[in-house]
Protein backbone atom coordinates (compact mmCIF):
# COMPACT_ATOMS: atom_id res chain seq x y z
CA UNK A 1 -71.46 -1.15 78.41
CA UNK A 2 -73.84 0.75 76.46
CA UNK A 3 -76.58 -1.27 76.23
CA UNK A 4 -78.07 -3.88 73.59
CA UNK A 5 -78.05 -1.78 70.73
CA UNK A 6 -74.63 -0.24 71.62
CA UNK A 7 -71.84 -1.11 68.75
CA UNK A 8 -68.51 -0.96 69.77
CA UNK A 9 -65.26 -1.77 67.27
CA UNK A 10 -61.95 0.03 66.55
CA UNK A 11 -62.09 0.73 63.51
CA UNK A 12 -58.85 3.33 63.11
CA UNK A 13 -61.58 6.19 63.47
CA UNK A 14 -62.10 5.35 67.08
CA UNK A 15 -65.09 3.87 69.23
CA UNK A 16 -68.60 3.98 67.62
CA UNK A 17 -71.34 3.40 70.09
CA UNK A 18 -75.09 3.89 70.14
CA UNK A 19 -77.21 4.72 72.91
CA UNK A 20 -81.16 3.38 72.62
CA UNK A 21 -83.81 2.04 75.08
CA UNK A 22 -82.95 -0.99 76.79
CA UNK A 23 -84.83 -0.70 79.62
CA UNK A 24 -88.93 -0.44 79.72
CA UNK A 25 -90.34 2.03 82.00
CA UNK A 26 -90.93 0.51 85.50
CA UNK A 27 -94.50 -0.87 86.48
CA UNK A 28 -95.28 1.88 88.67
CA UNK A 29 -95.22 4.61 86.28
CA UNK A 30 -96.75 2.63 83.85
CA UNK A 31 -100.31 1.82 85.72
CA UNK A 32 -100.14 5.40 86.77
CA UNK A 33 -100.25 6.54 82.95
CA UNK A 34 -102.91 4.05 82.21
CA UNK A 35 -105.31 5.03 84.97
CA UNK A 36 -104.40 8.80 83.86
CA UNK A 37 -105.34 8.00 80.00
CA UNK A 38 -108.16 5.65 80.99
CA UNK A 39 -109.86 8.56 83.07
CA UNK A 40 -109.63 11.14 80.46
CA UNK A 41 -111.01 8.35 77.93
CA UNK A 42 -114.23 7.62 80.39
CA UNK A 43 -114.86 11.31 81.40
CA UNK A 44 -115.15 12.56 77.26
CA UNK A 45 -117.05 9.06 76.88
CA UNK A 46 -119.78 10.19 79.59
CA UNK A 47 -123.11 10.68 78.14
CA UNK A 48 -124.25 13.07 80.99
CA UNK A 49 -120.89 15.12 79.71
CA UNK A 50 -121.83 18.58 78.65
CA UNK A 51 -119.17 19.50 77.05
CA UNK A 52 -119.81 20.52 73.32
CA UNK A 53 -118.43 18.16 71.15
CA UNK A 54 -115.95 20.30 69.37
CA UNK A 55 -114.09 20.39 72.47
CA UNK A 56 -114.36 16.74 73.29
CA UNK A 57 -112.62 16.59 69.47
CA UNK A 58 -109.68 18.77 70.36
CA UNK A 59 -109.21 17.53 73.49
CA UNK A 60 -109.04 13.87 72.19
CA UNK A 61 -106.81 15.40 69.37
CA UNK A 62 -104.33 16.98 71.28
CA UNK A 63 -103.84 13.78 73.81
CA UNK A 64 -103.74 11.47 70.56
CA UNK A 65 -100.89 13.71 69.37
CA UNK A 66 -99.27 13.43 73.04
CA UNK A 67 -99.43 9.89 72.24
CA UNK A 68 -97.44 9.81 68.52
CA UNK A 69 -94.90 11.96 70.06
CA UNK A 70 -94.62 10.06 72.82
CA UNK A 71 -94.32 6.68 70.73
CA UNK A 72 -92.31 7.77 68.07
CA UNK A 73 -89.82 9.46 70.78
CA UNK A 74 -89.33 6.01 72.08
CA UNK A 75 -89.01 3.90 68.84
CA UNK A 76 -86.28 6.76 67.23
CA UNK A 77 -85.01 7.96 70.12
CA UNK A 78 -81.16 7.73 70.70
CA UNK A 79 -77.69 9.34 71.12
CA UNK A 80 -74.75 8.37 68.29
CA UNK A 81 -71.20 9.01 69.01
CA UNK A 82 -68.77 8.31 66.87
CA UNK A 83 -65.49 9.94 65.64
CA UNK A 84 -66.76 12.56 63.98
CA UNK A 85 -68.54 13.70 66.85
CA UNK A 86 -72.11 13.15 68.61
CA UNK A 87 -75.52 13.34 67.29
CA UNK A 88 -79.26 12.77 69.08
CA UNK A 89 -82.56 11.95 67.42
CA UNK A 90 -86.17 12.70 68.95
CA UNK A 91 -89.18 11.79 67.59
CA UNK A 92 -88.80 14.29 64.65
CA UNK A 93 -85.76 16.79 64.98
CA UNK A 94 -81.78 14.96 64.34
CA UNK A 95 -79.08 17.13 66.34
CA UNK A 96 -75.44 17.14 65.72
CA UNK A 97 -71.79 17.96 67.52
CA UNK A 98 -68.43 17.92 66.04
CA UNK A 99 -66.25 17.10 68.97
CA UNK A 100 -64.45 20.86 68.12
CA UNK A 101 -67.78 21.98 68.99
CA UNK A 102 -68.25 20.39 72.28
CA UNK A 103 -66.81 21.56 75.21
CA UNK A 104 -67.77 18.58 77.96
CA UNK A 105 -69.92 16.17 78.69
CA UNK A 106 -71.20 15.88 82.44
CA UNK A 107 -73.32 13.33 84.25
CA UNK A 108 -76.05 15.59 86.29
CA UNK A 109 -78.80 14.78 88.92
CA UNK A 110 -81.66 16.41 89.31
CA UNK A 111 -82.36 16.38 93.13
CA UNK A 112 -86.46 16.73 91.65
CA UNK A 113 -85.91 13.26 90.23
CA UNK A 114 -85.71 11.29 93.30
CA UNK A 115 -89.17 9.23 92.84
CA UNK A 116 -88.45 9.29 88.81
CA UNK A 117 -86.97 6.29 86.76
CA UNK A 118 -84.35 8.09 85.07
CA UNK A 119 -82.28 10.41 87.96
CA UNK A 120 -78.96 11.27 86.59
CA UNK A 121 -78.84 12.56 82.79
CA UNK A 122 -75.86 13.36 80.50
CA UNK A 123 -75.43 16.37 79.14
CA UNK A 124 -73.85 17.96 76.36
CA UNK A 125 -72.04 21.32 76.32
CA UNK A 126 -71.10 23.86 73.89
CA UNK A 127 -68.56 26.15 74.00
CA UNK A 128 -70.93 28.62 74.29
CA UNK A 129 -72.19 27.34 77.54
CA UNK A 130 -75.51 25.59 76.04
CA UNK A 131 -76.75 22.44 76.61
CA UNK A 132 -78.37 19.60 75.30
CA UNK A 133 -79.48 16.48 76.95
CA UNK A 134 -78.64 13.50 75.00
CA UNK A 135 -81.28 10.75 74.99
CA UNK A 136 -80.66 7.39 76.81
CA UNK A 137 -77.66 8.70 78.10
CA UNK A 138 -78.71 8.21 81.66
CA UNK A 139 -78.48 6.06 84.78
CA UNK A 140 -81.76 4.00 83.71
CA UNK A 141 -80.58 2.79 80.97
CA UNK A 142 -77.06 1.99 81.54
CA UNK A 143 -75.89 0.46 85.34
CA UNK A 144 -72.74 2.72 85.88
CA UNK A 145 -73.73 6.03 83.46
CA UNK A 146 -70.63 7.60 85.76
CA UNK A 147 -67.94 5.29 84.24
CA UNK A 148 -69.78 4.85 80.58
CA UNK A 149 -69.02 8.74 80.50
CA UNK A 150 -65.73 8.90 81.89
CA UNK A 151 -65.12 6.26 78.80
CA UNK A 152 -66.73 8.28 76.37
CA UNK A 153 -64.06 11.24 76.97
CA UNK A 154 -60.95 9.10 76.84
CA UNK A 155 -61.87 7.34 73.85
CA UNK A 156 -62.79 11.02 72.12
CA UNK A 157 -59.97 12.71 73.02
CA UNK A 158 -57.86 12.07 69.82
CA UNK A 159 -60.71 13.36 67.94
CA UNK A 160 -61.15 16.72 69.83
CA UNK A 161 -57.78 17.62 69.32
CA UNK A 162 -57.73 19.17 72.42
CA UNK A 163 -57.88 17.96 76.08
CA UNK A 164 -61.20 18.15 78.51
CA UNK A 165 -59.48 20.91 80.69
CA UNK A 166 -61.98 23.55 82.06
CA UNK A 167 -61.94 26.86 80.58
CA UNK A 168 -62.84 30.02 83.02
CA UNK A 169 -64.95 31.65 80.39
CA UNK A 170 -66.84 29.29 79.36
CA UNK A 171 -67.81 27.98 83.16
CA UNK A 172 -69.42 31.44 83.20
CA UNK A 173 -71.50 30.94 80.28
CA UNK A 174 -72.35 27.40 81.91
CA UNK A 175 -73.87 28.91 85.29
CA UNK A 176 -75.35 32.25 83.77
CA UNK A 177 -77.70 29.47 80.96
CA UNK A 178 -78.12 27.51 84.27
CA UNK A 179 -79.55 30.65 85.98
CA UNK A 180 -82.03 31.44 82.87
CA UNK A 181 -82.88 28.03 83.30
CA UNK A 182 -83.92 27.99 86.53
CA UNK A 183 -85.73 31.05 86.08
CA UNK A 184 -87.58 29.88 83.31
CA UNK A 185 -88.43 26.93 84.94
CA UNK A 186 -89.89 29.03 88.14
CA UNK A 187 -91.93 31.14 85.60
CA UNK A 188 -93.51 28.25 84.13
CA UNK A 189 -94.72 26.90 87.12
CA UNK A 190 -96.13 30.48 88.22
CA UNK A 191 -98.12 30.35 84.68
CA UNK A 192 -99.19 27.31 85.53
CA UNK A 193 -100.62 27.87 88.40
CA UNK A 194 -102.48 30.85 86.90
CA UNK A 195 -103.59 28.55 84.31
CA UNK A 196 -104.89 25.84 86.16
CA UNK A 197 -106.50 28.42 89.01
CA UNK A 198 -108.66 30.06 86.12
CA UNK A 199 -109.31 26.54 83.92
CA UNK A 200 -111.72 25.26 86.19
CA UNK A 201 -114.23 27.92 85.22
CA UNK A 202 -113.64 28.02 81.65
CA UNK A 203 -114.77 24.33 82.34
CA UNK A 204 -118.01 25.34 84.14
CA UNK A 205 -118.71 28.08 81.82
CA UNK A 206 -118.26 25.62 78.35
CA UNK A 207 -120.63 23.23 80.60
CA UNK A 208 -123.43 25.78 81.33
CA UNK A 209 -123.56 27.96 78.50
CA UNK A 210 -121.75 25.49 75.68
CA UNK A 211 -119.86 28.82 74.27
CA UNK A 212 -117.07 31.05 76.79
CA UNK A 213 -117.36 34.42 76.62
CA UNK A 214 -114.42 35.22 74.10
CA UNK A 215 -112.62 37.40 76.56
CA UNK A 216 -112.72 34.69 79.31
CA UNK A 217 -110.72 32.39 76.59
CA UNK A 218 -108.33 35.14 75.46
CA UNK A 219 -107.62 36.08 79.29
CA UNK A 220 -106.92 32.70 80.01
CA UNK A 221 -104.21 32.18 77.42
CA UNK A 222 -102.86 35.55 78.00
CA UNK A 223 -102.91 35.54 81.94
CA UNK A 224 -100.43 32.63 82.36
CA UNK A 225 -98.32 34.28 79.25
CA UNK A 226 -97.94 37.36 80.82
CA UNK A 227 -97.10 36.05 84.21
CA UNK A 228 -94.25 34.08 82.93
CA UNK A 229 -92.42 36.69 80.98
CA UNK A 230 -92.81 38.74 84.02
CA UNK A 231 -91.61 35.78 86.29
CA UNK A 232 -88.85 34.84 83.96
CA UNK A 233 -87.55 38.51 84.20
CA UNK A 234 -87.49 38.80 88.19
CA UNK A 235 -86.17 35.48 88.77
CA UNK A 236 -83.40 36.07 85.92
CA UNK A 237 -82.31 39.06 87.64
CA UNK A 238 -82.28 37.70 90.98
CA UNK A 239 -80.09 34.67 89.81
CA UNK A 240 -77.41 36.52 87.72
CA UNK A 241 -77.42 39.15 90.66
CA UNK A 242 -76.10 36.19 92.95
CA UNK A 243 -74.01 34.65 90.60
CA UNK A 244 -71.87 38.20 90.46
CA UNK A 245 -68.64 38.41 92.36
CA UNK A 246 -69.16 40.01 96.04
């Protein structure tokens, strides 16, 4: 039910499972991120390229590092549950849940993810209204995520000490996180639009003149910065304000 590398006994403490990559990403997206990486590769490799080769360096740098993160995310990835709660692993940070700590755990789709592999994700939540995602927890990986979830709360129960009932308070935590969220989420695609108007001409100027003026490169950091914190502040507002009783 949980996939190849999912362990499942009854051992008097309960059900131990492990969630991991059994699944591959699918063809499509694959070939796109080769032609992606193979076209940054060819345009730093260009010998009519003007860039300076210290950038060439950090750019290379930066998408090698991409690339460990990236591996290493796969390879060490996975979600643990067991009975003394649940615990996720990334490529370098380990998180764990007691199960007095958690407060649900809900299957969510992201209406964004339509054309995506993975399009429903579990979620953890703390009684603080938080979240974390927890890592091949999702409807790629496993054929019915709905039911493996459904499981996962049954089988916990006993070790919660409590039931999954919903608690008022803490559903107003949930949605007021959920509106900082989204706001963030708005703000950082305002900054990057600011970003990627202005990066085209730090480009030009690195070609032409092999050194940016050092204002142009401070202005384009700070630009994007300063148009999220605004953005994140507007949009924050405007989502609590509609989340307040009429």
């Amino acid at each position: 039910m949980g996939g190849d590398d999912e362990d499942e006994r009854d051992d008097g403490r309960g059900i131990e499972r492990e969630y991991s990559r059994r699944r591959k990403m699918s063809r499509g997206r694959f070939v796109a991120l080769c032609i992606v990486e193979g076209n940054f590769a060819l345009q730093m490799a260009r010998p009519d390229n003007t860039i300076p080769a210290r950038y060439k360096l950090l750019a290379v740098a930066l998408m090698a590092l991409l690339s460990v993160w990236a591996i290493l995310t796969v390879r060490r990835g996975r979600t643990t549950v067991g009975a003394d709660g649940v615990s996720t692993r990334g490529a370098f940070r380990v998180r764990r849940w007691a199960w007095h700590d958690i407060y649900d755990l809900r299957v969510e789709t992201n209406p964004g993810q339509r054309s995506a592999d993975v399009k429903s994700f579990t979620y953890l939540y703390e009684n603080d209204g938080r979240r974390g995602c927890l890592p091949y927890l999702d409807d790629w990986q496993l054929p019915d995520l709905w039911a493996e979830v459904a499981d996962l709360h049954t089988a916990s129960a006993r070790h919660r000490g409590m039931t999954w009932e919903r608690r008022p308070a803490v559903e107003v935590l949930i949605r007021e996180r959920a509106a900082y969220r989204k706001a963030q989420q708005r703000a950082i695609t305002g900054a990057l639009i600011v970003f990627l108007a202005a990066f085209p001409y730090l480009l030009w100027e690195i070609s032409a003149d092999g050194d940016p003026h050092p204002f142009l490169s401070l202005l384009l950091f700070c630009a994007p910065l300063a148009v999220y914190a605004l953005l994140v502040l507007l949009f924050r507002r405007r989502y609590i304000r509609a989340l307040a009783p009429a």
